[in-house]
Protein backbone atom coordinates (compact mmCIF):
# COMPACT_ATOMS: atom_id res chain seq x y z
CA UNK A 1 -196.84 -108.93 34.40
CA UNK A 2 -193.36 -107.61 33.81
CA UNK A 3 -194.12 -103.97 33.26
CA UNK A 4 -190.88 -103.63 30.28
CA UNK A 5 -192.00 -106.43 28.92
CA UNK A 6 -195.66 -105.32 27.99
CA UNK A 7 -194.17 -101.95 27.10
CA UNK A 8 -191.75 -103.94 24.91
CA UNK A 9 -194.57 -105.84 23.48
CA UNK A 10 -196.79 -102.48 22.80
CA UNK A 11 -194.10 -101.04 21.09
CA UNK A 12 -193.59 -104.08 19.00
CA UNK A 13 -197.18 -103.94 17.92
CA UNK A 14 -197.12 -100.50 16.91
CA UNK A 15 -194.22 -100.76 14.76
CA UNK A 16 -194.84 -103.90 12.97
CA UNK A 17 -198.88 -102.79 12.35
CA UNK A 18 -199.83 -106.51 13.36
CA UNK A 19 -200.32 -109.01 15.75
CA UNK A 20 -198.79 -111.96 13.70
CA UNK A 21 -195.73 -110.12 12.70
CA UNK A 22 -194.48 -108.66 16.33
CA UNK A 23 -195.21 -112.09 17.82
CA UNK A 24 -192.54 -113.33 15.27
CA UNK A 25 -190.46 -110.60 16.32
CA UNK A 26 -190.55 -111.27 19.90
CA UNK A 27 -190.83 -114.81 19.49
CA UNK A 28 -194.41 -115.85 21.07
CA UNK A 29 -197.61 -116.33 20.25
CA UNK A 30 -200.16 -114.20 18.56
CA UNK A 31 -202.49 -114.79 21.22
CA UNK A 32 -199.89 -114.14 24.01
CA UNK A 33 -199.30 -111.05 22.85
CA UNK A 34 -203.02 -109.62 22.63
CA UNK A 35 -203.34 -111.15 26.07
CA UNK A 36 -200.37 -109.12 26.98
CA UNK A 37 -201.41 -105.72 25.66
CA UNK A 38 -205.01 -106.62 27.01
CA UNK A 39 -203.61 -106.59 30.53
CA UNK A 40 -201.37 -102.75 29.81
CA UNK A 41 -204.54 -101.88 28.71
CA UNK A 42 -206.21 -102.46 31.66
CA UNK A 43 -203.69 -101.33 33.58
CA UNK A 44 -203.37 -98.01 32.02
CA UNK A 45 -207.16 -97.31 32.12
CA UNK A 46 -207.07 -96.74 28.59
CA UNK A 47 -206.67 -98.01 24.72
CA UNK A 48 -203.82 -98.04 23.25
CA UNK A 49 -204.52 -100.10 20.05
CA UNK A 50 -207.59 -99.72 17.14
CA UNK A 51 -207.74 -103.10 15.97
CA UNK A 52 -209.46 -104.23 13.17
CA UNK A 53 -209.27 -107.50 11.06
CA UNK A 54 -207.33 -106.00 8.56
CA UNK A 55 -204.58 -104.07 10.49
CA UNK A 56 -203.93 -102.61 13.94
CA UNK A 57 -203.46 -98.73 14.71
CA UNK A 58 -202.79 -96.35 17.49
CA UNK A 59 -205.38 -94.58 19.31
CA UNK A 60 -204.40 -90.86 20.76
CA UNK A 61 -203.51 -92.37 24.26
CA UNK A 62 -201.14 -95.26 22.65
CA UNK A 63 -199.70 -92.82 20.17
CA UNK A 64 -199.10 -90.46 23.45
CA UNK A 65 -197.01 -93.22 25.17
CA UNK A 66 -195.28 -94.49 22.13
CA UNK A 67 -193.83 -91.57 21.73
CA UNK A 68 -192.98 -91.22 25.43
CA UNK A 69 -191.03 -94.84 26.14
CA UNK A 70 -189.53 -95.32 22.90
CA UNK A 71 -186.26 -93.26 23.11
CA UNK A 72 -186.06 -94.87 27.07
CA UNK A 73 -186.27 -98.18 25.58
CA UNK A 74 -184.00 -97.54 22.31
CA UNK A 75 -181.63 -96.37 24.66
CA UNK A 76 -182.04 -99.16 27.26
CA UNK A 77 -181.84 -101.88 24.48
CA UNK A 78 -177.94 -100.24 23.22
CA UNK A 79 -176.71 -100.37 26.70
CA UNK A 80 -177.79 -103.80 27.05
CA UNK A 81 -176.56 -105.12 23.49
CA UNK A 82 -172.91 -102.73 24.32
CA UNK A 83 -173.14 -105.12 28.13
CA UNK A 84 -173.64 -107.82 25.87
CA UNK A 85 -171.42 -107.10 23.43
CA UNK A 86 -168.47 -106.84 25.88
CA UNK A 87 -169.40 -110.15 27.70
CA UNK A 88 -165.81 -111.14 29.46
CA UNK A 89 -164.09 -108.52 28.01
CA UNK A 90 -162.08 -106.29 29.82
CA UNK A 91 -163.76 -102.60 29.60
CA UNK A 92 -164.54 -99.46 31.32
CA UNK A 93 -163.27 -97.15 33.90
CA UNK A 94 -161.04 -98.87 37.05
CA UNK A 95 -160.59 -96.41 39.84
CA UNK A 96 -157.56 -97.27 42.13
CA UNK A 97 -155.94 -95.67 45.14
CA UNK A 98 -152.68 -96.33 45.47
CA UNK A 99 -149.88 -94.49 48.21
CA UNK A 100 -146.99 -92.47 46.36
CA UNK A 101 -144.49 -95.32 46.62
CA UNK A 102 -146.99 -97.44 44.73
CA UNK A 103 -147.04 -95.13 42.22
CA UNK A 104 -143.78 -94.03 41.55
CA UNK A 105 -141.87 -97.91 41.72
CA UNK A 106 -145.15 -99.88 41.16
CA UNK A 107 -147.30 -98.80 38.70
CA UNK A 108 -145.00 -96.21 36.97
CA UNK A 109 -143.22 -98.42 35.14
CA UNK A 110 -146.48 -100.97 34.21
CA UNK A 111 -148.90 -98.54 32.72
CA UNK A 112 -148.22 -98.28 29.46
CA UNK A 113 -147.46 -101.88 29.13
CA UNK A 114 -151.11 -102.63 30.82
CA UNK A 115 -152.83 -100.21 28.84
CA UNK A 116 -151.54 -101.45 25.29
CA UNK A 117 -152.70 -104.70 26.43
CA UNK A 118 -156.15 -103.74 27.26
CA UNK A 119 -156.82 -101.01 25.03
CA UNK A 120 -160.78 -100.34 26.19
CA UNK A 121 -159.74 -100.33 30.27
CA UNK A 122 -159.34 -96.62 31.48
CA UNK A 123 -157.26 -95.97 34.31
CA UNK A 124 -157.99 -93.62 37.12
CA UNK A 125 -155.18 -93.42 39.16
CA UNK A 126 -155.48 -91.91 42.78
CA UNK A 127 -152.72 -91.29 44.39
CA UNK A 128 -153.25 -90.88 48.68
CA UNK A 129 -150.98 -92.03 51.79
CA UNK A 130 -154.22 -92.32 53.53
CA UNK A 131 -157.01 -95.08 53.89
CA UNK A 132 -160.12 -94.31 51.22
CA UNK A 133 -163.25 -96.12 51.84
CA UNK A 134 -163.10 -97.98 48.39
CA UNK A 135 -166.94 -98.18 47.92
CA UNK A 136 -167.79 -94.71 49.31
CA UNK A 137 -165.18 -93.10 47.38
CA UNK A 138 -166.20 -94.96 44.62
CA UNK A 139 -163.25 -96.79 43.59
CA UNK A 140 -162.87 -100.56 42.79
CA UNK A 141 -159.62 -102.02 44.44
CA UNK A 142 -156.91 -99.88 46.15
CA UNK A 143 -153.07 -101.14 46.81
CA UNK A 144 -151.51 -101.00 50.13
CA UNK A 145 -149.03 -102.86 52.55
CA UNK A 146 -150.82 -106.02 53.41
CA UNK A 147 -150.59 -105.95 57.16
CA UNK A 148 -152.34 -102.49 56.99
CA UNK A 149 -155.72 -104.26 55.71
CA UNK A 150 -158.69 -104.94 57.09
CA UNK A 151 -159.75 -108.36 57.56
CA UNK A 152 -162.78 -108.54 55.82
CA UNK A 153 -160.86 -107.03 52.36
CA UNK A 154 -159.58 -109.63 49.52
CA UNK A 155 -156.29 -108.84 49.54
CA UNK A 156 -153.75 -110.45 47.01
CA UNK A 157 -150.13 -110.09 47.08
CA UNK A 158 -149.00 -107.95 43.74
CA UNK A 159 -145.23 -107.37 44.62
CA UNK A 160 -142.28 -109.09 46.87
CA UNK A 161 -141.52 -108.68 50.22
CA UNK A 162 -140.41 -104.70 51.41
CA UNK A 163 -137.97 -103.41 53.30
CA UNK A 164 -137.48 -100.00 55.14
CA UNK A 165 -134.08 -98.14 55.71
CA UNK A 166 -132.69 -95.54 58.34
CA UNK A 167 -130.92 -93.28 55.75
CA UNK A 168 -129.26 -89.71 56.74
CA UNK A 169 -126.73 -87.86 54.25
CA UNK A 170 -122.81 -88.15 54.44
CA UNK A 171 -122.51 -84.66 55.97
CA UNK A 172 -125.13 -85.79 58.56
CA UNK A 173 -123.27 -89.10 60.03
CA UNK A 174 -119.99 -86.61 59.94
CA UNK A 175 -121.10 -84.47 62.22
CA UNK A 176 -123.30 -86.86 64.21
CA UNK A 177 -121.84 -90.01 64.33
CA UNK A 178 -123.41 -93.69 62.95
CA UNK A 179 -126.33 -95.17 65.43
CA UNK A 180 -125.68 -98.50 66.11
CA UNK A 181 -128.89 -100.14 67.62
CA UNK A 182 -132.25 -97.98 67.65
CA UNK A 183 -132.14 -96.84 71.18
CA UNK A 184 -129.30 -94.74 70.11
CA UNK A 185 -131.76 -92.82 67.78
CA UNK A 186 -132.22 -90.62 70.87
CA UNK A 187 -128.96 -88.67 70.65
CA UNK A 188 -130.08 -87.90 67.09
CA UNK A 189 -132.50 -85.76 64.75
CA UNK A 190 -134.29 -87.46 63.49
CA UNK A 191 -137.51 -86.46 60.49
CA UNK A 192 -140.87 -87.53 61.94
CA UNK A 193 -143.74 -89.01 59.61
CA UNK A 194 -147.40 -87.63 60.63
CA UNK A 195 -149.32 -90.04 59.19
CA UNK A 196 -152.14 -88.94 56.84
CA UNK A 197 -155.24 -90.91 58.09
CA UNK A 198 -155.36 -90.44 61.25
CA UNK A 199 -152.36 -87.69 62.12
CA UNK A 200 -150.73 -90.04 64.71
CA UNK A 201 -146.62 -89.57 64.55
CA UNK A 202 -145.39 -92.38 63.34
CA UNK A 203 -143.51 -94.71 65.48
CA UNK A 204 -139.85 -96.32 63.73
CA UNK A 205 -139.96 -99.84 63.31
CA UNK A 206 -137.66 -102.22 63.77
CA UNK A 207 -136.85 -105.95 64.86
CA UNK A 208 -134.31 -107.80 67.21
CA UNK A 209 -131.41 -109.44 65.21
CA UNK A 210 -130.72 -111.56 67.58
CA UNK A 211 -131.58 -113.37 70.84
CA UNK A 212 -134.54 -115.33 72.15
CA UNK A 213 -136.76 -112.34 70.51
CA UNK A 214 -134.64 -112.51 67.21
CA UNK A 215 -136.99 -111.57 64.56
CA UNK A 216 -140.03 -109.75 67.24
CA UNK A 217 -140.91 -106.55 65.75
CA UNK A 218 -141.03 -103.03 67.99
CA UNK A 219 -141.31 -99.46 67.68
CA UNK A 220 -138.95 -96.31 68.79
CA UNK A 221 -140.55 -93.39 69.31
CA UNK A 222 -137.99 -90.35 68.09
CA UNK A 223 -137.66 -87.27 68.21
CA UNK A 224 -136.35 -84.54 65.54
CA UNK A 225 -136.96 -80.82 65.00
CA UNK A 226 -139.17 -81.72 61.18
CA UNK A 227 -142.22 -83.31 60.88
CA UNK A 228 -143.33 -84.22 57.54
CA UNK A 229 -146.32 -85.99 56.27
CA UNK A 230 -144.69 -86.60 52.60
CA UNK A 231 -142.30 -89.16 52.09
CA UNK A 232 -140.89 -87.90 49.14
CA UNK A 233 -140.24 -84.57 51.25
CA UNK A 234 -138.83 -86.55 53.76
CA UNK A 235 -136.11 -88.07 51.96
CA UNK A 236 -135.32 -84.41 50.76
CA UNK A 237 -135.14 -83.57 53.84
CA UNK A 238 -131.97 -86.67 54.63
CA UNK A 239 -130.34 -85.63 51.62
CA UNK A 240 -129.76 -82.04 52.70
CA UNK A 241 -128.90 -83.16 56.26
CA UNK A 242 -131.52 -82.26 57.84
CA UNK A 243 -131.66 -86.06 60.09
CA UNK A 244 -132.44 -89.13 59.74
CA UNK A 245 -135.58 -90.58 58.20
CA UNK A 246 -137.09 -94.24 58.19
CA UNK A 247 -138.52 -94.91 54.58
CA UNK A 248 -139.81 -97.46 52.37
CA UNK A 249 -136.50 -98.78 50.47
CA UNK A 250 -137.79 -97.27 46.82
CA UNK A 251 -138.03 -94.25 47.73
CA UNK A 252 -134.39 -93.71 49.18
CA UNK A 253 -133.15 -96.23 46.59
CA UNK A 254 -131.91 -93.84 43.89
CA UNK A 255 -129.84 -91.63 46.54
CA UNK A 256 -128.68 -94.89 47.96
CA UNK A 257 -127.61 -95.68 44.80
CA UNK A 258 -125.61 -92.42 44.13
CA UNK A 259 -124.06 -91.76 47.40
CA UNK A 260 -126.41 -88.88 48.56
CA UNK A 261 -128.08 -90.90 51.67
CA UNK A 262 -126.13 -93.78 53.65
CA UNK A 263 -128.33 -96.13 55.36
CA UNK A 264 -127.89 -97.27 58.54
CA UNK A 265 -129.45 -100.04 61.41
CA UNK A 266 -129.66 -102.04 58.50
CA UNK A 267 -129.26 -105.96 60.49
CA UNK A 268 -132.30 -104.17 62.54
CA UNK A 269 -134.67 -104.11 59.53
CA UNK A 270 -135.58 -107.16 57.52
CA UNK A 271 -138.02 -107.44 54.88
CA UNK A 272 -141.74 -107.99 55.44
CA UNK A 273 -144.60 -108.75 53.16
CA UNK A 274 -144.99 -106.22 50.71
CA UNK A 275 -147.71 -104.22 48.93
CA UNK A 276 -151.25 -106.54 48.13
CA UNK A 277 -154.06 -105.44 45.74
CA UNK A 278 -157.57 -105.25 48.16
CA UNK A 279 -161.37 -104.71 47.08
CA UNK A 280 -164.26 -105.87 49.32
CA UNK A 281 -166.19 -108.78 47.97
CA UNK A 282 -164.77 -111.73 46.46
CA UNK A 283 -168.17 -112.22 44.02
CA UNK A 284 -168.54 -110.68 40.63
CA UNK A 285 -165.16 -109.56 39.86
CA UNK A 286 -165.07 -106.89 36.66
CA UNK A 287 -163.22 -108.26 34.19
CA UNK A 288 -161.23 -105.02 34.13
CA UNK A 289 -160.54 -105.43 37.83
CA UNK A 290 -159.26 -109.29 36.86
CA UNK A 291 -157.19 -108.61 34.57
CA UNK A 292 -155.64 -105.72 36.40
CA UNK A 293 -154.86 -107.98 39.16
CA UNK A 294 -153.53 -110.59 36.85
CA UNK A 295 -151.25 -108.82 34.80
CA UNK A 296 -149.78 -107.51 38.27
CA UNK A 297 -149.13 -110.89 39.50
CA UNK A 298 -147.83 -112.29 35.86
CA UNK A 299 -145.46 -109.09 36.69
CA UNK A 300 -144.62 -109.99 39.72
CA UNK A 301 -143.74 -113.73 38.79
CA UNK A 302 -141.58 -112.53 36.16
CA UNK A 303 -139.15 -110.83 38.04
CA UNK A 304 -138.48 -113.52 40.43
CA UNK A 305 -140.68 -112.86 43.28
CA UNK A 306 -142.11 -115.07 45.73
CA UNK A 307 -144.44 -114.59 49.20
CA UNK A 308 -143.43 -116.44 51.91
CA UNK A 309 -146.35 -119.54 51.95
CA UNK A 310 -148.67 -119.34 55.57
CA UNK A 311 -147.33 -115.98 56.12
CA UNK A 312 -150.05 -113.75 57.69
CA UNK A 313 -149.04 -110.22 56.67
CA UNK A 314 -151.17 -108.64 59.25
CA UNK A 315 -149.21 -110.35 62.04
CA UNK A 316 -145.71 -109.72 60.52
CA UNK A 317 -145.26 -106.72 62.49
CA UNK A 318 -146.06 -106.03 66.13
């Protein structure tokens, strides 16, 4: 016997003063329900019901536990008819992490288009360079560069494909000259990136533009008198002269844009897959998590882009 169910049943009983009329209520018999409250009864050691032929009334002991597992169940019966209630519809709190650049040329200008649409979905936005464990940390989905996943995430592609640029300030290539291949990036200074989850100095990427290798990514070590774990303070860094630093494209964009940084190396970079939405299990989706991820990708389609089909992004660099 389902232990809510004869609690259900008692209170049923108690509040309708009769058999006949709580069996109507929960839709059984009248005999299935005294056989019901005849087995809590025995249960419980004790009687919870004076019955006569004319009505039914608490003893001490059921007016004791009435009192006791009605608020539980009251409040156990809204949060079940507020679940059903919402059904498919997108509600509740969505926890992402997302890294700054997400943030600032991702998300930043979505946010208050997503949250007009879906008016009962609250955001919690975390923003973190490093890797969170998403269950944990207790968030639902997180949004990084797809070759950085783990294989056993769901990942799905919510922008185009990325790009990262050498950029240094006009002052800087003045005084220091233009690099033209990245073994030159010796003779220069050059703004390191400490990478947040694990501390590991990160190494410039780049890949041959030509050759039997023509397209083979590798990595420069280089070296440079500031270390930075901030991109955003990294690109400050450019701009003042300070070196050169390797960044995502959106972040330097702007200064690109208006002169301040100069990029540089630029046949040695091509794009790669970009940034994809990941969460652990492909089962049970929340269908605030869905429609995040869809209105992302109805985003994405809109402006024009497209992921290369077969494309592993975990093997696109290496």
């Amino acid at each position: 016997m389902r232990d809510d169910y004869a609690l259900r049943a008692f209170r049923a009983i108690a509040e309708q003063g009769s058999f006949t009329r709580a069996a109507a209520a929960l839709d059984v018999t009248a005999s299935a329900l005294s056989q019901t409250l005849r087995q809590l009864e025995t249960q419980l050691g004790t009687r919870l019901l004076h019955r006569t032929t004319r009505r039914v009334g608490l003893s001490e002991a059921g007016h004791a536990l009435l009192q006791r597992i009605a608020p539980a169940l009251n409040e156990l019966d809204a949060a079940m008819d507020a679940l059903r209630q919402h059904g498919d519809r997108p509600a509740g709190l969505l926890r992402i992490t997302v890294p700054d650049v997400v943030a600032t040329a991702l998300l930043d200008p979505l946010l208050g288009e997503f949250m007009a649409r879906w008016p009962d979905v609250r955001l919690d936005i975390h923003v973190d360079n490093g890797f969170s464990d998403l269950i944990a940390d207790g968030f639902d989905a997180g949004i990084r560069l797809g070759e950085s996943l783990q294989r056993d995430m769901v990942a799905v592609p919510v922008d185009g494909p990325m790009r990262s640029v050498v950029v240094g300030s006009p002052a800087y290539f003045a005084r220091h000259g233009r690099p033209m291949q990245p073994r030159e990036l010796g003779a220069h200074d050059c703004v390191n990136f400490r990478k947040i989850s694990n501390r590991a100095i990160y190494r410039w990427e780049f890949a041959h533009k030509s050759g039997p290798r023509k397209g083979q990514w590798f990595d420069v070590s280089v070296e440079g008198r500031l270390t930075v774990n901030s991109i955003p303070l990294g690109v400050r860094a450019a701009i003042e002269g300070a070196g050169l630093a390797n960044v995502l494209e959106p972040f330097a964009r702007e200064a690109l844009d208006d002169g301040r940084l100069e990029s540089v190396l630029d046949d040695w970079l091509p794009p790669y897959e970009g940034f994809h939405l990941y969460y652990p299990s492909r089962f049970q989706v929340p269908p605030k998590l869905r429609v995040f991820i869809d209105f992302l990708r109805q985003r994405q389609a809109a402006a024009g882009t497209t992921q290369r089909p077969g494309h592993d992004p975990r093997k696109a660099r290496h």
